[in-house]
Protein backbone atom coordinates (compact mmCIF):
# COMPACT_ATOMS: atom_id res chain seq x y z
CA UNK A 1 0.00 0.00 0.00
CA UNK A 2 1.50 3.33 -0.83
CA UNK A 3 1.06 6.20 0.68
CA UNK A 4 0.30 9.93 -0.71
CA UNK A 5 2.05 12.68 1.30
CA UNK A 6 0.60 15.80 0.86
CA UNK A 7 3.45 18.57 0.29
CA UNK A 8 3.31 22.08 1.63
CA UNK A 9 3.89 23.56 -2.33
CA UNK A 10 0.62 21.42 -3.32
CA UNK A 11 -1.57 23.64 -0.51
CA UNK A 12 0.29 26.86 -1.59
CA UNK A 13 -0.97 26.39 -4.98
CA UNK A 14 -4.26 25.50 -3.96
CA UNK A 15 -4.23 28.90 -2.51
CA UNK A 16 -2.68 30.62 -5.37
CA UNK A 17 -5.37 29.13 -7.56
CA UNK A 18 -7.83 30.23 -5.64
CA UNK A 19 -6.22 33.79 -5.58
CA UNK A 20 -5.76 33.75 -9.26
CA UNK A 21 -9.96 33.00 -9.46
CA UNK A 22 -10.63 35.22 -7.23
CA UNK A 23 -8.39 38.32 -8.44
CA UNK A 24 -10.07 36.98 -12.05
CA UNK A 25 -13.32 37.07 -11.15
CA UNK A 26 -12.76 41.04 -9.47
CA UNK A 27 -11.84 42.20 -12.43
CA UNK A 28 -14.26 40.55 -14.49
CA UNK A 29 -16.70 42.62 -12.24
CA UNK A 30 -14.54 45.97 -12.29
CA UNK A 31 -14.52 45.84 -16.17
CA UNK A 32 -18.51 45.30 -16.51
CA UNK A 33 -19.01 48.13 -13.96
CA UNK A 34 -16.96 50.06 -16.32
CA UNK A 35 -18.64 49.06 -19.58
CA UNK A 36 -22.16 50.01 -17.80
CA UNK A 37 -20.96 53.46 -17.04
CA UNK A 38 -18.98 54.11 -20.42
CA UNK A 39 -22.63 52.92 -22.13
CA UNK A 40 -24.82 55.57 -20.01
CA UNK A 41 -22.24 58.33 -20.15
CA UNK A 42 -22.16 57.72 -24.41
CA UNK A 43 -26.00 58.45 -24.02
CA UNK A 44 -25.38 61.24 -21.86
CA UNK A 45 -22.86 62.70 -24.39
CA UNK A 46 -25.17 61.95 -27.43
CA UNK A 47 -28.07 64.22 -25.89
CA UNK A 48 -25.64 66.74 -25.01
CA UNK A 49 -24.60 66.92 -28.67
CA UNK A 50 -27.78 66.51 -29.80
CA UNK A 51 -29.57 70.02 -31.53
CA UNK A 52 -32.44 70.68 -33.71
CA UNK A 53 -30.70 71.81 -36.76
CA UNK A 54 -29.75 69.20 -39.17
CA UNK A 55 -26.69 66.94 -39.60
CA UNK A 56 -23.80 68.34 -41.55
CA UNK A 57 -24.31 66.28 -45.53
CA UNK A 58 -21.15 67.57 -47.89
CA UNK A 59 -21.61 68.67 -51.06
CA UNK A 60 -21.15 66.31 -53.84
């Protein structure tokens, strides 16, 4: 029958797996948090730009 030791560098990757995930999954949230507020300040900055006389059309 053999036996499995568990070594100290198997636990400290378990843990630096788990940091990895965990750093992962914070920045997963940080950059949708950013894409929601780049998406309603472009709508923002559309109205702002927005006037009532017609779009510039070049002459041909």
């Amino acid at each position: 029958q053999k036996f499995v030791h568990r070594y100290p560098q198997n636990k400290n990757l378990y843990f630096e797996i788990q940091k990895k995930k965990l750093f992962a999954s914070e920045m997963r949230d940080i950059l949708f948090l950013h894409t929601e507020l780049v998406s309603s300040d472009s709508d923002v900055t559309n109205n702002f730009y927005e006037t009532s006389e017609s779009p510039f059309t070049p002459f041909i």
